[in-house]
PDB file of N, CA and C in Angstrom:
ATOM      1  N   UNK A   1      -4.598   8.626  16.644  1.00  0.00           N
ATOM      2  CA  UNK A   1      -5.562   8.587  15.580  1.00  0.00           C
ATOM      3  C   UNK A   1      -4.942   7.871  14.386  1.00  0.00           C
ATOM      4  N   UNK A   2      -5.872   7.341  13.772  1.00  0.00           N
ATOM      5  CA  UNK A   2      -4.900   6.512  12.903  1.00  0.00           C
ATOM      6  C   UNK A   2      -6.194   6.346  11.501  1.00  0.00           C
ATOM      7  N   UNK A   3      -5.669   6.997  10.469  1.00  0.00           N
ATOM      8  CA  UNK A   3      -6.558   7.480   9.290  1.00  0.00           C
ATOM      9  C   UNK A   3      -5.952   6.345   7.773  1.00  0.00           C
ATOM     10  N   UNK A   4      -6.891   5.756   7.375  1.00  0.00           N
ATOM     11  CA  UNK A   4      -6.920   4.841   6.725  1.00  0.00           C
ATOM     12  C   UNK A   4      -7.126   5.102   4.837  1.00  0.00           C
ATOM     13  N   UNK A   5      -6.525   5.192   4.250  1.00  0.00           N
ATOM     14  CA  UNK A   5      -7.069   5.676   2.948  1.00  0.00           C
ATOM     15  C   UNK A   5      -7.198   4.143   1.928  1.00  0.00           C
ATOM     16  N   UNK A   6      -7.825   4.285   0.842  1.00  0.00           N
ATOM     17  CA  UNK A   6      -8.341   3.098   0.269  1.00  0.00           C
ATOM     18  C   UNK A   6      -8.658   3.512  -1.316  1.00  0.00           C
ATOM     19  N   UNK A   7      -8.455   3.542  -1.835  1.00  0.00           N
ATOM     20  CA  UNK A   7      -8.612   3.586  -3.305  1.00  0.00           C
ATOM     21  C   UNK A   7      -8.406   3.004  -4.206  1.00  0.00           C
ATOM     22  N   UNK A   8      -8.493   3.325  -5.576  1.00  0.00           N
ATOM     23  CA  UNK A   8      -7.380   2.827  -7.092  1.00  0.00           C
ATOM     24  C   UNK A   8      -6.763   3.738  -7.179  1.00  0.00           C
ATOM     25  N   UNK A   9      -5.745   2.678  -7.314  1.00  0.00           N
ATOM     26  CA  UNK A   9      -3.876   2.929  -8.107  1.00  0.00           C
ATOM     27  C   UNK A   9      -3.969   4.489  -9.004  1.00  0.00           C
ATOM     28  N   UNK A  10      -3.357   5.438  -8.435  1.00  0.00           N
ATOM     29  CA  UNK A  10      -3.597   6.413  -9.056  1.00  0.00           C
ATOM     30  C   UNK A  10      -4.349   7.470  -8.604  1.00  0.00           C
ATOM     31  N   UNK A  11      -5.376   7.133  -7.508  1.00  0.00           N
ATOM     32  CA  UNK A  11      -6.712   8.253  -7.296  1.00  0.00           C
ATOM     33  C   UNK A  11      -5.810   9.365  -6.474  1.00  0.00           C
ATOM     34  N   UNK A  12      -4.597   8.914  -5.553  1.00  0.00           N
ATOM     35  CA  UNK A  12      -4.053  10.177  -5.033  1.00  0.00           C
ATOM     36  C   UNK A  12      -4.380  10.205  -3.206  1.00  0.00           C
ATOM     37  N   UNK A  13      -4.231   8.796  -3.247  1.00  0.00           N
ATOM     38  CA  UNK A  13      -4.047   8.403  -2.043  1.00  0.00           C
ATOM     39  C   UNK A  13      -2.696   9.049  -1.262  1.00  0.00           C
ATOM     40  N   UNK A  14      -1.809   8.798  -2.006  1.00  0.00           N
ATOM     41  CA  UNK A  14      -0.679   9.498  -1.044  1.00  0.00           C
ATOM     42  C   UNK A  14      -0.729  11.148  -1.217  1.00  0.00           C
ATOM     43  N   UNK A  15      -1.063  11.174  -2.142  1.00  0.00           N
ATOM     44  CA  UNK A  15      -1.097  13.314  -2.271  1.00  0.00           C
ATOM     45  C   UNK A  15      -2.064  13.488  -1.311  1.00  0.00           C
ATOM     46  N   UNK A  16      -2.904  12.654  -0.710  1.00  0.00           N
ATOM     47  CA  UNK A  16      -4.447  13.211   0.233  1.00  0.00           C
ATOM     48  C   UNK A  16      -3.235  13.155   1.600  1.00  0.00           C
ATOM     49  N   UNK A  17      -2.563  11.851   1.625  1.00  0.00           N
ATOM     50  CA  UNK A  17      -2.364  11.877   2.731  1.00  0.00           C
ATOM     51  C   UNK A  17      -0.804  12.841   3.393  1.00  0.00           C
ATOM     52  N   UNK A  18      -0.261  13.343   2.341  1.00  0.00           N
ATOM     53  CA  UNK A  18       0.778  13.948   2.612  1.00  0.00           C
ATOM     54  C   UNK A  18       0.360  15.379   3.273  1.00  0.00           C
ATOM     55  N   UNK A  19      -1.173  15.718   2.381  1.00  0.00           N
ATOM     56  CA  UNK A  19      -1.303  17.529   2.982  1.00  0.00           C
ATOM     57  C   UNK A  19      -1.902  16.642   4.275  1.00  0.00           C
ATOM     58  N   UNK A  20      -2.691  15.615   4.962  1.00  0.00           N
ATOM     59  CA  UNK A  20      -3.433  15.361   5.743  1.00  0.00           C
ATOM     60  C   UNK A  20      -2.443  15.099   7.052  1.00  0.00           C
ATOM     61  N   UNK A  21      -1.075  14.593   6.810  1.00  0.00           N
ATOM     62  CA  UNK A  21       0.120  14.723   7.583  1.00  0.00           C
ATOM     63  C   UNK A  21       0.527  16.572   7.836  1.00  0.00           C
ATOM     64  N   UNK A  22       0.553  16.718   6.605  1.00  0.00           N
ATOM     65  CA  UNK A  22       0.862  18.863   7.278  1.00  0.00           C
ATOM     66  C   UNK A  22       0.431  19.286   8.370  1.00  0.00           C
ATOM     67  N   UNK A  23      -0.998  19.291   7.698  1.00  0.00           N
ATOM     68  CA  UNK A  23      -1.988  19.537   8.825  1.00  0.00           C
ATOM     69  C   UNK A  23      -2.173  18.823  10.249  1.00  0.00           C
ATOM     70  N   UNK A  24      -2.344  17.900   9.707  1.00  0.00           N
ATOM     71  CA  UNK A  24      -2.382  17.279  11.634  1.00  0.00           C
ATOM     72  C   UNK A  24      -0.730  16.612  12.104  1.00  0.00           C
ATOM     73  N   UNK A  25       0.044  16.885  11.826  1.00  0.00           N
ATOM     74  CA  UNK A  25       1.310  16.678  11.865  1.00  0.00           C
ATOM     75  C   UNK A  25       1.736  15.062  12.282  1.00  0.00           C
ATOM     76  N   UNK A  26       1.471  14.008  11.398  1.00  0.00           N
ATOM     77  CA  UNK A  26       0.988  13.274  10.986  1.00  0.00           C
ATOM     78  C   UNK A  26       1.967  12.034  10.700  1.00  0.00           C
ATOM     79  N   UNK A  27       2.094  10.885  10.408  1.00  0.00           N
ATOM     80  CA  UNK A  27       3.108  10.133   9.823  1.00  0.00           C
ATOM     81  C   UNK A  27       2.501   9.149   8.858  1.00  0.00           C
ATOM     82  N   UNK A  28       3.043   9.254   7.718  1.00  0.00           N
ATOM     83  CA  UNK A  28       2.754   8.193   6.760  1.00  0.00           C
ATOM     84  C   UNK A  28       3.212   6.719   6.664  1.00  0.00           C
ATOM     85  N   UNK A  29       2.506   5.457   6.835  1.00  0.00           N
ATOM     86  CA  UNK A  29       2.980   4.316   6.588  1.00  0.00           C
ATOM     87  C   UNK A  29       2.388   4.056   5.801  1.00  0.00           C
ATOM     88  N   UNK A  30       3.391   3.332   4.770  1.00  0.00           N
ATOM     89  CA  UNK A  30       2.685   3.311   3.431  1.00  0.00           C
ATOM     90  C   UNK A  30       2.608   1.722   3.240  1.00  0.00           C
ATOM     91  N   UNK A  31       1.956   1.212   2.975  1.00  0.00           N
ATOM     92  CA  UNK A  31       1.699  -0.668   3.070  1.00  0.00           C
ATOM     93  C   UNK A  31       2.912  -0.979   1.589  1.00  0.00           C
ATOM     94  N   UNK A  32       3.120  -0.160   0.601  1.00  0.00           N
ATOM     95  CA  UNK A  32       3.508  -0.963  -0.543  1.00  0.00           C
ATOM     96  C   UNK A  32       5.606  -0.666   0.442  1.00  0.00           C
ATOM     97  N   UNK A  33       5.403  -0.182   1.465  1.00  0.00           N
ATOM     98  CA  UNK A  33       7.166  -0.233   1.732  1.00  0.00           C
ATOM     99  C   UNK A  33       7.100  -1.857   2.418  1.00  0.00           C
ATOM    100  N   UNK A  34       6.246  -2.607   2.823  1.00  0.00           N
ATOM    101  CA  UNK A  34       5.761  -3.714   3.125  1.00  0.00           C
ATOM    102  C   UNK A  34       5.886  -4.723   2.060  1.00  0.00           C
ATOM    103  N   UNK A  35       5.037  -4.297   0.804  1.00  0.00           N
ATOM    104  CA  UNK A  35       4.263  -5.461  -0.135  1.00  0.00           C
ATOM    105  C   UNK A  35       5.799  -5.932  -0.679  1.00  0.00           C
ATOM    106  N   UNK A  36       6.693  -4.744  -0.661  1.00  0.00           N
ATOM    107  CA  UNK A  36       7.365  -4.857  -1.899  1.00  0.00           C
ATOM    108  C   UNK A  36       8.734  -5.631  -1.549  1.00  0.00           C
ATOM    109  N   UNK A  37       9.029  -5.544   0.266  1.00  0.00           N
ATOM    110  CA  UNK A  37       9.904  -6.397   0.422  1.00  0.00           C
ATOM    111  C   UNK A  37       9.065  -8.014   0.139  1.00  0.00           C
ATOM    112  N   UNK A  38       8.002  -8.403   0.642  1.00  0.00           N
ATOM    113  CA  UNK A  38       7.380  -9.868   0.553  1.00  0.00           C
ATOM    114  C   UNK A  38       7.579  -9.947  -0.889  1.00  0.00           C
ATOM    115  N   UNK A  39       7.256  -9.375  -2.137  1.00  0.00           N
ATOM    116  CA  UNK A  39       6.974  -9.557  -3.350  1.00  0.00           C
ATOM    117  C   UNK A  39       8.023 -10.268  -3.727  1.00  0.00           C
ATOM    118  N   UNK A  40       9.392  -9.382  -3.128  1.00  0.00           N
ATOM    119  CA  UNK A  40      10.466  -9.373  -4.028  1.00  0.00           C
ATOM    120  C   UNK A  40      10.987 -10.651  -3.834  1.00  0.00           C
ATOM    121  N   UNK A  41      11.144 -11.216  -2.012  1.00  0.00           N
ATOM    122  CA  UNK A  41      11.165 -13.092  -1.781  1.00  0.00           C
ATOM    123  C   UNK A  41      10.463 -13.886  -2.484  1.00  0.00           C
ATOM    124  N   UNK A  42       9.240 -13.518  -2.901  1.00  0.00           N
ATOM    125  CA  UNK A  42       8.359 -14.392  -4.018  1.00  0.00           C
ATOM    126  C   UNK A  42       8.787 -14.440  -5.751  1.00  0.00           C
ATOM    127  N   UNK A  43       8.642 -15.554  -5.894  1.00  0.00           N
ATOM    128  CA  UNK A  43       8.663 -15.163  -7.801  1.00  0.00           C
ATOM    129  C   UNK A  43       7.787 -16.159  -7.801  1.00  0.00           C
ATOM    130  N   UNK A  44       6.932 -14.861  -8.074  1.00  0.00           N
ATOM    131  CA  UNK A  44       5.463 -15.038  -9.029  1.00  0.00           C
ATOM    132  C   UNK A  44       5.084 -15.652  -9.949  1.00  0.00           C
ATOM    133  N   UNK A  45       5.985 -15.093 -10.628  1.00  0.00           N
ATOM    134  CA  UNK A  45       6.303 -16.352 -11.862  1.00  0.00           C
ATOM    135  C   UNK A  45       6.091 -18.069 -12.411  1.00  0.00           C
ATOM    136  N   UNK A  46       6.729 -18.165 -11.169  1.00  0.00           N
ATOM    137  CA  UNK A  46       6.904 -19.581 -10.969  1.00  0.00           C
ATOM    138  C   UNK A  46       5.997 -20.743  -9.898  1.00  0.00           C
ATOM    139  N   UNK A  47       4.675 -19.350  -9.448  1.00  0.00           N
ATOM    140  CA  UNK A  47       3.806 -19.723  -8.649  1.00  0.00           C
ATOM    141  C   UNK A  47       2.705 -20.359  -9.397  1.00  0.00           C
ATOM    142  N   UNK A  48       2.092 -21.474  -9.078  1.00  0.00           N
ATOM    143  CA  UNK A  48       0.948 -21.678  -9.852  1.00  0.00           C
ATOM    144  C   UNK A  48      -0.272 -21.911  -9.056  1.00  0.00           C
ATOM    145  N   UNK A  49      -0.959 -20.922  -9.907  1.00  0.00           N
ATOM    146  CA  UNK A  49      -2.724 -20.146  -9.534  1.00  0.00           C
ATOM    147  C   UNK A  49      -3.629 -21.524  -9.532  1.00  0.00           C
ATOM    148  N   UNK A  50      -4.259 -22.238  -9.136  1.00  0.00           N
ATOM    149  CA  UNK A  50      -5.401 -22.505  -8.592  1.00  0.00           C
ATOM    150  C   UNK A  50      -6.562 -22.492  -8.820  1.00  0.00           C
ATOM    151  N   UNK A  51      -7.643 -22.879  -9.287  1.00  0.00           N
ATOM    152  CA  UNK A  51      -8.657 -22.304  -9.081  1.00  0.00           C
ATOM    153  C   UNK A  51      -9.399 -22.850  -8.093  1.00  0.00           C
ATOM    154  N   UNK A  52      -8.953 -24.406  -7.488  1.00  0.00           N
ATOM    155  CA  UNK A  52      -9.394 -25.342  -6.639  1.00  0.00           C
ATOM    156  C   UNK A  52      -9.310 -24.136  -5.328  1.00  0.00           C
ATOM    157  N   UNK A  53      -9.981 -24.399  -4.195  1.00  0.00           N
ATOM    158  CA  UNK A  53     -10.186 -23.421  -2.680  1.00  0.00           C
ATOM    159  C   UNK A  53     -10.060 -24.396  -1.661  1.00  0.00           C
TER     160      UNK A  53
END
C-alpha cells in the first residue's frame, strides 16, 4: 500500500504521516531527502528563469 500525502509547507504532512506509520506499521519516504541532494548540485542562483517555453 502506498499512501500519498500532499499539502502546504507546514499543514503537518509529516505529523499525519508518522501516527499513520504507528498504526499501520508503515515507512516514511520523504521526497525533500531527494529534493535536497539535487538542490544542493544546483546553484540557483546562477540559473536564469525564462519566460520563453
Amino acid at each position: 500500500m502506498i499512501i500519498y500525502l500532499i499539502g502546504f509547507p507546514g499543514s503537518g504532512k509529516i505529523t499525519i504521516a508518522k501516527e499513520l506509520c504507528n498504526i499501520i506499521d508503515g515507512v516514511i519516504v520523504d521526497n525533500n531527502l531527494f529534493n535536497n541532494i539535487i538542490f544542493d548540485m544546483i546553484d540557483f542562483r546562477k540559473t536564469e528563469v525564462t519566460s520563453e517555453i
